[in-house]
Protein backbone atom coordinates (compact mmCIF):
# COMPACT_ATOMS: atom_id res chain seq x y z
CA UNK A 1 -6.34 20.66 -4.90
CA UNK A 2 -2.75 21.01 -4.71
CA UNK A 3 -1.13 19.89 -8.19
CA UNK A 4 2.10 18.92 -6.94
CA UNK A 5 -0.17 16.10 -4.86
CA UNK A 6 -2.04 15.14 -8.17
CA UNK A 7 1.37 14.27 -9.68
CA UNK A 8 2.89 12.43 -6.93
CA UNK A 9 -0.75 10.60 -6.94
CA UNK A 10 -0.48 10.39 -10.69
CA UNK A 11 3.25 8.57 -9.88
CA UNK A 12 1.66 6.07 -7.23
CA UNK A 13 -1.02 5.04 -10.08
CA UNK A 14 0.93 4.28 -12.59
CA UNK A 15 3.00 1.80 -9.89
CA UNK A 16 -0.02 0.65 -8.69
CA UNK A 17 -1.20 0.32 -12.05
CA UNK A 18 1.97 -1.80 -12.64
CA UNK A 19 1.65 -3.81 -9.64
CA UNK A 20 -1.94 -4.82 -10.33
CA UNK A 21 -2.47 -4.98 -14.25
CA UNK A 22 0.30 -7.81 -14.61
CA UNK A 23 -2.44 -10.32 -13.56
CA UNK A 24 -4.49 -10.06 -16.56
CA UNK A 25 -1.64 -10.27 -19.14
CA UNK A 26 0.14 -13.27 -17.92
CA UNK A 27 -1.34 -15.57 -20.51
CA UNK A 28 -0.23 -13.25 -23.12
CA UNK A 29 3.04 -12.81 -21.73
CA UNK A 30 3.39 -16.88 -21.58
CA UNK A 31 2.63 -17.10 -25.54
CA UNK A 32 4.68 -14.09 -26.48
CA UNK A 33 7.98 -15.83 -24.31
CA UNK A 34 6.85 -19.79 -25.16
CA UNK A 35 7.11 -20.13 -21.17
CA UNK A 36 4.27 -21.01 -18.61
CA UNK A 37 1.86 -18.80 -17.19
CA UNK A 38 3.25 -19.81 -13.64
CA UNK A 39 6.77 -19.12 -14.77
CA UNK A 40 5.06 -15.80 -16.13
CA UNK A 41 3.52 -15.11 -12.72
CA UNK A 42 6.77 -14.46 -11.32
CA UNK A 43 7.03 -11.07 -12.76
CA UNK A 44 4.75 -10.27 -9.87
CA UNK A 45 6.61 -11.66 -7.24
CA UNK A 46 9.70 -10.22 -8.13
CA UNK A 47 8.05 -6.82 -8.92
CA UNK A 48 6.86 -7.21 -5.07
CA UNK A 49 9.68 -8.81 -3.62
CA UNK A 50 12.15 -5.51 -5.36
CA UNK A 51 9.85 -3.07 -3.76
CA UNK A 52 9.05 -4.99 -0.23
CA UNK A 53 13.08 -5.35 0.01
CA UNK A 54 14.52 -1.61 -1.30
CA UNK A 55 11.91 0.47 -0.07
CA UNK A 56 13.30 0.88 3.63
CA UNK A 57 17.19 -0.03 2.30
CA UNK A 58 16.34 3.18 -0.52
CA UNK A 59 14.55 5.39 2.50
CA UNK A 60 17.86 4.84 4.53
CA UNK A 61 20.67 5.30 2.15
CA UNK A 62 19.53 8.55 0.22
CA UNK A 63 17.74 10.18 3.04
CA UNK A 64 20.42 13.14 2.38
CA UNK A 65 19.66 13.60 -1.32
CA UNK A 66 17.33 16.24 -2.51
CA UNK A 67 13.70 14.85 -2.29
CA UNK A 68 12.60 16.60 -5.97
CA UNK A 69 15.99 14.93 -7.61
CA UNK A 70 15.10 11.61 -5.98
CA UNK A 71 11.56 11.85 -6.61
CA UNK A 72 12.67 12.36 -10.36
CA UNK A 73 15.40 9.56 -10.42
CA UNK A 74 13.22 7.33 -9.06
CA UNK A 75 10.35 7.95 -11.82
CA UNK A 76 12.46 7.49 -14.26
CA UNK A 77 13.90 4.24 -13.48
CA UNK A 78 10.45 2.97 -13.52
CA UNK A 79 10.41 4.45 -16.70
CA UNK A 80 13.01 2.66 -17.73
CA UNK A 81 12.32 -0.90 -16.08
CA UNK A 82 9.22 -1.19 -17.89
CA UNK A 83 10.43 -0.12 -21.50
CA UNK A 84 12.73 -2.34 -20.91
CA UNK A 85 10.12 -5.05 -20.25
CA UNK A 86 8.09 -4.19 -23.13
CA UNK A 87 10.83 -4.63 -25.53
CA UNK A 88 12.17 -7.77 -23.61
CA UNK A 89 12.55 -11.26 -26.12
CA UNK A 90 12.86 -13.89 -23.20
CA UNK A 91 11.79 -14.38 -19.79
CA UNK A 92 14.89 -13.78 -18.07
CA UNK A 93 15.67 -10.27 -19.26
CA UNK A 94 11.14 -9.78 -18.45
CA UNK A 95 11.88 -10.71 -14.94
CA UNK A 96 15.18 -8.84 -14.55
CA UNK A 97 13.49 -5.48 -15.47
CA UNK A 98 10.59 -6.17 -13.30
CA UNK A 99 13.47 -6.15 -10.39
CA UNK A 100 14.51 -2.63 -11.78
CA UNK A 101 10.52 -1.39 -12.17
CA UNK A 102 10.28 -2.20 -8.32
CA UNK A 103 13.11 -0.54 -7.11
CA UNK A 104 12.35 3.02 -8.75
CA UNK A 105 8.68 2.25 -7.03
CA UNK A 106 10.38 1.25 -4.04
CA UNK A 107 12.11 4.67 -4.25
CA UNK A 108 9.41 6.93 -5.37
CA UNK A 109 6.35 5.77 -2.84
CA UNK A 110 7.60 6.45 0.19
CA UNK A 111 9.25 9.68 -0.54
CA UNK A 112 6.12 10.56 -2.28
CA UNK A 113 4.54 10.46 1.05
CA UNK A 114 7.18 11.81 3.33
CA UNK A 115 6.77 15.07 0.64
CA UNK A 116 3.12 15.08 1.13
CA UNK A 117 3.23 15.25 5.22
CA UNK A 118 6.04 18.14 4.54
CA UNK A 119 3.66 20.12 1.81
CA UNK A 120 0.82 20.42 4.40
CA UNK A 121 -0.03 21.29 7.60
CA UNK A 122 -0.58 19.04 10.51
CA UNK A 123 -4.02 19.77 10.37
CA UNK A 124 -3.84 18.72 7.02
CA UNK A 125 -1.85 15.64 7.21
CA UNK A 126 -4.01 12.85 6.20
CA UNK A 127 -5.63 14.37 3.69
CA UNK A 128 -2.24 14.99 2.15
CA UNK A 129 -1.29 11.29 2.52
CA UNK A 130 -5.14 10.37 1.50
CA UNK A 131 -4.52 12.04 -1.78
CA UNK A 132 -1.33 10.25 -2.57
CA UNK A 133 -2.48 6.99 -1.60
CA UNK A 134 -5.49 7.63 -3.86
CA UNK A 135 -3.45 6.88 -6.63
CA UNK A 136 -2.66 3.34 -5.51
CA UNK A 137 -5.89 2.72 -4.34
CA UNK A 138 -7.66 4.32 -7.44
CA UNK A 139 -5.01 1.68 -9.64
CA UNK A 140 -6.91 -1.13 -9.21
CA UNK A 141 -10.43 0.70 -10.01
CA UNK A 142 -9.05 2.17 -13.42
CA UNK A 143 -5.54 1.54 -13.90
CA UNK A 144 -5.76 -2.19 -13.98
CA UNK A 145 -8.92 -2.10 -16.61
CA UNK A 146 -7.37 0.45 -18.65
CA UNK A 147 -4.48 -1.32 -18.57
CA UNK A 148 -5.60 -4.91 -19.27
CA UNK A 149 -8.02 -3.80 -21.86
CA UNK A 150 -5.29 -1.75 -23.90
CA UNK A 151 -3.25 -5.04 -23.87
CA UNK A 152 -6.62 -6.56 -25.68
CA UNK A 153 -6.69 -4.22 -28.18
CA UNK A 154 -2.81 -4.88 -28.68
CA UNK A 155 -0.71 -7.16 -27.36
CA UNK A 156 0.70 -7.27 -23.18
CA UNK A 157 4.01 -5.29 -24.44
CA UNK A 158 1.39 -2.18 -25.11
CA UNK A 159 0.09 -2.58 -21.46
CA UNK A 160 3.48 -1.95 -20.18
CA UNK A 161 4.13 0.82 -22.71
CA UNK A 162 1.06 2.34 -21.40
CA UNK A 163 2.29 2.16 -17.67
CA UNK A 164 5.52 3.85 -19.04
CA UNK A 165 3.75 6.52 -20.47
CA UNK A 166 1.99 6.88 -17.13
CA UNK A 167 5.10 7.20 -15.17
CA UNK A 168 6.77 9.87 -17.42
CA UNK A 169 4.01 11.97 -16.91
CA UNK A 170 4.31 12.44 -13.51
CA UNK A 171 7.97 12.32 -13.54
CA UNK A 172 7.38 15.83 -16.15
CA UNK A 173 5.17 16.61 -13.57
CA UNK A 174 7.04 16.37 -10.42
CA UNK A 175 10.30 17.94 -12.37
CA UNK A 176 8.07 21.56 -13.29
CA UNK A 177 5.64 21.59 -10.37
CA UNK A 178 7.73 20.25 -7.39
CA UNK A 179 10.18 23.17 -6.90
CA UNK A 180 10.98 23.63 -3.36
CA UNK A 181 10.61 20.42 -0.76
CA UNK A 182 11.94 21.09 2.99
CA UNK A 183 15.22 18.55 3.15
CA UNK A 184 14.28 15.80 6.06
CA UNK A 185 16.56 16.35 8.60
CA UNK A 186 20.33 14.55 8.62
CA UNK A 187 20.77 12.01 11.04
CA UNK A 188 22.90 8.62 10.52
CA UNK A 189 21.96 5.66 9.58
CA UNK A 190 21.77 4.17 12.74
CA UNK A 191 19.48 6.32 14.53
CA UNK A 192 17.40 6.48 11.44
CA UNK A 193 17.12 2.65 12.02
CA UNK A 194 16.70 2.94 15.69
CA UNK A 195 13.09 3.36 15.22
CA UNK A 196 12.88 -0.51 14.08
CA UNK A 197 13.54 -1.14 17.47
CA UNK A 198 10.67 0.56 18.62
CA UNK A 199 7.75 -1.80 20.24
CA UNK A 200 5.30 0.70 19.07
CA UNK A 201 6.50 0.67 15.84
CA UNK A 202 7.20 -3.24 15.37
CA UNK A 203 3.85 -3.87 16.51
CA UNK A 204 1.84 -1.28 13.85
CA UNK A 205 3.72 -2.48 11.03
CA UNK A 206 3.08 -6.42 11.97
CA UNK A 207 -0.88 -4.67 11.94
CA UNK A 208 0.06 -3.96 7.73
CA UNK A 209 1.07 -7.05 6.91
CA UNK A 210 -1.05 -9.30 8.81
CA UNK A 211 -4.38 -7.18 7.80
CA UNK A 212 -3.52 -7.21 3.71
CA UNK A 213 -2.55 -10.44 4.19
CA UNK A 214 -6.15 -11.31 4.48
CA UNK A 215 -7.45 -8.60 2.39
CA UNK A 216 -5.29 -9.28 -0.21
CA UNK A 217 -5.69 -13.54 0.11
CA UNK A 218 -8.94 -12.81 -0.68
CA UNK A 219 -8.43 -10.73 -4.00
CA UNK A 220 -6.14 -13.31 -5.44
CA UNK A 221 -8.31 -16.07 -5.16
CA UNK A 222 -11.19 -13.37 -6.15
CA UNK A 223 -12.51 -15.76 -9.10
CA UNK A 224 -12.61 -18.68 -7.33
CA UNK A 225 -14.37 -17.28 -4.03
CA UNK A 226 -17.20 -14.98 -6.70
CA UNK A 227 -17.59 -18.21 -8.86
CA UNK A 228 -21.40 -18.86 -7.97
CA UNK A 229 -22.38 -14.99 -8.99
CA UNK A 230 -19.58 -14.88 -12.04
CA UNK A 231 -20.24 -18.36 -13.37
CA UNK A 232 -16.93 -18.25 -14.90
CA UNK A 233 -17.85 -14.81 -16.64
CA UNK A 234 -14.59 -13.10 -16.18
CA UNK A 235 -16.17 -9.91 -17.39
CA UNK A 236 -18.71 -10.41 -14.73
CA UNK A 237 -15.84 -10.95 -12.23
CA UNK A 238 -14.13 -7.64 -14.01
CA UNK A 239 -17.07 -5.51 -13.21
CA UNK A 240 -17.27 -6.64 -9.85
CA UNK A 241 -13.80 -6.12 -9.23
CA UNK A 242 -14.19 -2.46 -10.72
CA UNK A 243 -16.97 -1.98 -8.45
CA UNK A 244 -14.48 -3.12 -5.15
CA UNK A 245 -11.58 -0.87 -6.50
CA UNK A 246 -13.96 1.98 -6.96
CA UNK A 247 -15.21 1.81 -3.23
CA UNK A 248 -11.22 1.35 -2.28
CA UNK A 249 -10.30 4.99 -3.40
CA UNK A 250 -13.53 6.50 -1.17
CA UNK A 251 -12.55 4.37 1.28
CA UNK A 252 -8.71 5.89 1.40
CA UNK A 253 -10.02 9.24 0.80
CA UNK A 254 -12.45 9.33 3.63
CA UNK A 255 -10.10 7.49 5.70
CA UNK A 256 -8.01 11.03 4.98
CA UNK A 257 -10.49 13.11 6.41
CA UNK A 258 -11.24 11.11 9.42
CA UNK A 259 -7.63 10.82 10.76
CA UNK A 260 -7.35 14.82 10.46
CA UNK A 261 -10.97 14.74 12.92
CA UNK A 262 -10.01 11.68 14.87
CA UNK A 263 -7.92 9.92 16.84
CA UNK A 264 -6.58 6.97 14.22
CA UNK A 265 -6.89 3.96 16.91
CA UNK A 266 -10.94 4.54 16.15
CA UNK A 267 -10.44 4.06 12.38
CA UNK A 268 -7.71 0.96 12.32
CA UNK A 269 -9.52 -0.86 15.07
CA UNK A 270 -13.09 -0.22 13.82
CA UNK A 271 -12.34 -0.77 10.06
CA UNK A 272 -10.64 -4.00 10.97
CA UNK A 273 -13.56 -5.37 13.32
CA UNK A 274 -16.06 -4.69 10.37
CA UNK A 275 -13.79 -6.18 7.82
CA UNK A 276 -13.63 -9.17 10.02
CA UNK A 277 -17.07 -9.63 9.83
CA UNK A 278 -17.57 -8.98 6.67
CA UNK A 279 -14.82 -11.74 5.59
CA UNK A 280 -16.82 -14.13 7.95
CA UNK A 281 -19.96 -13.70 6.12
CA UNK A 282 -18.43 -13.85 2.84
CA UNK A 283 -18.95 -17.61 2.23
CA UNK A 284 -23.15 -17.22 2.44
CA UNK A 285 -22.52 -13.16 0.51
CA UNK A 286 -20.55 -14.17 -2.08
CA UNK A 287 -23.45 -16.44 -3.55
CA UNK A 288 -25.97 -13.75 -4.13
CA UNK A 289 -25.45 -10.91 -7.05
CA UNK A 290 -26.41 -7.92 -4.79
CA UNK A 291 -24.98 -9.41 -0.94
CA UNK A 292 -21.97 -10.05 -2.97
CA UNK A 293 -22.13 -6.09 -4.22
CA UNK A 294 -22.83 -4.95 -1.08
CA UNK A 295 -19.66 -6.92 0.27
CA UNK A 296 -17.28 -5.99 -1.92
CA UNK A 297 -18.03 -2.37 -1.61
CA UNK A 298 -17.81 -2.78 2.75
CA UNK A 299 -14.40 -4.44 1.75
CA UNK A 300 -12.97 -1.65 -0.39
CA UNK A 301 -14.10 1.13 2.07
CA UNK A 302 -12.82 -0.76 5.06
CA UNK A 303 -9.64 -2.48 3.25
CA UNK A 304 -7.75 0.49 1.43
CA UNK A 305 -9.23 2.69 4.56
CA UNK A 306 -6.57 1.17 7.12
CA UNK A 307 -3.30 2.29 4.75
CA UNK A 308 -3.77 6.27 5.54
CA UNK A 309 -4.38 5.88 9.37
CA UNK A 310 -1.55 2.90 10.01
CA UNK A 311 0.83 6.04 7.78
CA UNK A 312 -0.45 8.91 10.26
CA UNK A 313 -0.14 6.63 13.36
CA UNK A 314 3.68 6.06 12.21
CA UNK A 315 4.12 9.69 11.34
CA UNK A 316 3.00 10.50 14.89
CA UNK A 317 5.24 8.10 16.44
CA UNK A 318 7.91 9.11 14.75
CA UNK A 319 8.30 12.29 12.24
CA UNK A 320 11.80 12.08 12.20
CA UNK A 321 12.13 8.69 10.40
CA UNK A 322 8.98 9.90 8.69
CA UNK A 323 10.33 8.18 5.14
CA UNK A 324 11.54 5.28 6.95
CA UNK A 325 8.94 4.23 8.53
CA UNK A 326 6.59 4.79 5.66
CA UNK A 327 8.99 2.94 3.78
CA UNK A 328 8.58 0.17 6.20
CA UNK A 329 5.07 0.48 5.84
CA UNK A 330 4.99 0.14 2.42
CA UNK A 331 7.25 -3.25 2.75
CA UNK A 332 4.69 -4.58 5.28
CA UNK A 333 1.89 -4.34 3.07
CA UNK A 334 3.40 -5.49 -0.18
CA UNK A 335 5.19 -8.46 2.38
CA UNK A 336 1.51 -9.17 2.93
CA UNK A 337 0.60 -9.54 -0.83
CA UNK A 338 3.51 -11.74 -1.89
CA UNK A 339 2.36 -13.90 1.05
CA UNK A 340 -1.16 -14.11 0.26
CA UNK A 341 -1.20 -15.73 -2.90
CA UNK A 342 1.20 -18.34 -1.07
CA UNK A 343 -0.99 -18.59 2.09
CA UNK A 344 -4.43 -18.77 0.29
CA UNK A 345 -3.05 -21.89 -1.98
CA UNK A 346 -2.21 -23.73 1.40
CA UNK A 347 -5.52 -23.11 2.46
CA UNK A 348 -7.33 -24.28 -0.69
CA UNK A 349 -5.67 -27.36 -0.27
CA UNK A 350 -8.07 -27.73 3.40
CA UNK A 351 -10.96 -25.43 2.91
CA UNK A 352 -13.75 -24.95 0.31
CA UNK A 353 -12.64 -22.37 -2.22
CA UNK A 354 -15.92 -20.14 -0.54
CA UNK A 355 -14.48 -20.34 3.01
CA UNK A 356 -10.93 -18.37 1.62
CA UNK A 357 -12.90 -15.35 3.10
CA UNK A 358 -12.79 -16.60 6.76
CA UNK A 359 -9.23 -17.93 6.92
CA UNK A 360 -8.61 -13.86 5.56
CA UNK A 361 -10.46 -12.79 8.43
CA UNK A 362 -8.21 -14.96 10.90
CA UNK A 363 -5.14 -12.90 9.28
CA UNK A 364 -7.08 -9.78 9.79
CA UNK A 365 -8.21 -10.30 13.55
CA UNK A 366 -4.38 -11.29 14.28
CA UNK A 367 -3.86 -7.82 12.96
CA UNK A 368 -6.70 -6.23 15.19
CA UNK A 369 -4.83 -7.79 18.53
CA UNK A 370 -1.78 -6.35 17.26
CA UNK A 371 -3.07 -3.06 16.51
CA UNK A 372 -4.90 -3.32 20.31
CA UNK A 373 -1.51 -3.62 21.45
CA UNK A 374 -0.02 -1.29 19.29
CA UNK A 375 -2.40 1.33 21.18
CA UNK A 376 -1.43 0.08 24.93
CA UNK A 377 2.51 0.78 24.41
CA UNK A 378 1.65 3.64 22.70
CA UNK A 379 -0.20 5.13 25.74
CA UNK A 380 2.15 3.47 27.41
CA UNK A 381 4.89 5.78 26.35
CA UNK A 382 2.59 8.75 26.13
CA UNK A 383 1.88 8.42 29.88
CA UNK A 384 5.84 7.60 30.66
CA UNK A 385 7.20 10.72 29.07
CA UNK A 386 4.32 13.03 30.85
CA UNK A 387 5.56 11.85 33.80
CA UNK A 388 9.36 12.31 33.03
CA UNK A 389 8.35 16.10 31.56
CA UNK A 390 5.74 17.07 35.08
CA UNK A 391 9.32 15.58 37.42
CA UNK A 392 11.27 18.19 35.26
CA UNK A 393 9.46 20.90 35.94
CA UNK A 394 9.76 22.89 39.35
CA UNK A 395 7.24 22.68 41.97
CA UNK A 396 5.08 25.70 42.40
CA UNK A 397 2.89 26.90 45.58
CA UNK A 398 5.44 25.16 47.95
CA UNK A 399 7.45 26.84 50.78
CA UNK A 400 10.93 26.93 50.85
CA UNK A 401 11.26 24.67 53.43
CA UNK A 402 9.30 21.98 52.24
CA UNK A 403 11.03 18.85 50.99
């Protein structure tokens, strides 16, 4: 396997890592600072919020500079942002560098991406992208665990030293391996925005943030909706979780081979049917130890599956605003977790804590119609400009006189 692929993976794991690992340190974090835990649990939402906000603002202003200096840059403000949160005294300066830790993620991710559809072929494409994403995915099978057990062992500022470590790695990494990148093409900034305007476009990336809006309501609220098979264990509810994070990287790496075979309608719109079923059934699954296995491992395949196909339909649209859109992408699916911890605390207020899984799969068929529709102005277009390019072309087998 390509190396230079393994270290921008290795980058997108320790973010991921970052993103996800947060969770199981905020009590510590809460004692350490003499604040709340909820107060604490805004170091996610700002770490979200920095990313879902900079990633397509970052994609648009330095889409001229070099993509190994930026990939570099961008590493090692992460770097930074999170030494600076493990050595951070009170909550404000925590929170503050949890901004800065999201930008350089915000400007690594989807570069990282737009350099792995330039270092392979088209026929090659997803698997490229599949390997990247890997690292996200693969963050909240090992990176997480690692991360929250090294903080047991020590104390939460050792978790974030460990992500730090993680990130210079790969920045090393990218910096020796990375040596020669093709330079997207320069265009302004307004026709790299144009695409935004794009139905096509609009409606996939509405598809990303409607679809881990359920996915992710679901994982937030994980303890709550597992209860009857955890009992309150939360090593039970670890393992279990380790088990769905673990089926999440196969599920993005297959989902890279498929799109380079198929057409990536058939993956988004089948994953996104099973997954609604399998959220449906979740309230009667999630009571048994081995239907709640076999669910979680269906939801991992079929969840982190959707992110490499929604990328290569994008791509396809678009490979111009490649980074952009990916960008975009990126913004619509972390938009979708900052909302789901928001929209499944509504819902508890109405449902049963064991029905969270079918108010995710409302998000996620709202996501299906929009992905249907996504494919109808896509063909749409398809159909319009073969039309446009047969009128161009000059009529053969006719006589001169014919008009």
């Amino acid at each position: 396997m390509d190396r230079r692929l393994l270290m921008l993976a290795l980058g997108m794991f320790a973010m991921g890592t970052d993103n996800f690992v947060v969770a199981g340190i905020l009590p510590s974090v809460a004692e350490s600072l003499h604040t709340s835990v909820s107060l604490a649990g805004q170091m996610v939402t700002v770490y979200a919020l920095s990313y879902a906000v900079m990633a397509p603002v970052m994609a648009a202003v330095a889409a001229g500079w070099p993509r190994k200096f930026l990939l570099v840059l961008a590493l090692g403000i992460f770097v930074l942002g999170n030494a600076i949160t493990a050595l951070a005294s009170d909550l404000n300066t925590v929170l503050l560098s949890r901004a800065l830790a999201g930008l350089g993620a915000a400007m690594f991710a989807p570069t990282a991406l737009g350099v792995a559809t330039s270092l392979a072929g088209p026929e090659r494409r997803g698997r490229a992208l599949a390997t990247v994403t890997a690292g996200l995915a693969g963050a909240t099978a090992l990176g997480a665990p690692i991360g929250t057990f090294i903080g047991g062992l020590g104390d939460w500022r050792s978790t974030l030293w460990f992500v730090a470590a993680l990130g210079l790695v790969s920045m090393i990494g990218v910096w020796t391996m990375l040596r020669s990148v093709p330079q997207p093409p320069r265009i302004t900034l307004r026709a790299r925005l144009a695409p935004v305007r794009d139905i096509r476009i609009a409606l996939t990336l509405l598809t990303s943030l409607f679809a881990f809006g359920g996915f992710l309501m679901v994982y937030t609220y994980s303890g709550l909706v597992l209860d009857r098979v955890t009992g309150g264990d939360e090593r039970l509810l670890a393992g279990l979780l380790l088990v769905w994070g673990v089926a999440a990287t196969a599920g993005n790496l297959l989902a890279g081979r498929l799109v380079d075979r198929y057409d990536s309608r058939r993956i988004i719109d089948a994953g996104l049917a099973v997954a609604i079923l399998n959220f449906c059934a979740l309230p009667w699954t999630s009571a048994h130890p081995a239907s709640a296995i076999a669910a979680l491992v269906v939801w991992g395949l079929v969840g982190w599956g959707l992110i490499v196909p929604q990328q290569h339909r994008l791509v396809k649209i678009a490979p111009e605003a490649a980074p952009l859109l990916l960008a975009l992408n990126n913004t619509a699916t972390y938009a979708g977790l900052a909302c789901s911890g928001l929209l499944g605390g509504i819902a508890l207020l109405y449902v049963d804590r064991h029905y969270l899984g079918v108010v995710g799969a409302g998000l996620i068929a709202i996501a299906l119609l929009l992905a249907l529709a996504a494919h109808r102005c896509i063909e749409r277009e398809r159909l319009r400009s073969g039309a446009v390019g047969a009128a161009g072309k000059p009529l053969r087998g006719l006589g001169a006189g014919t008009p």
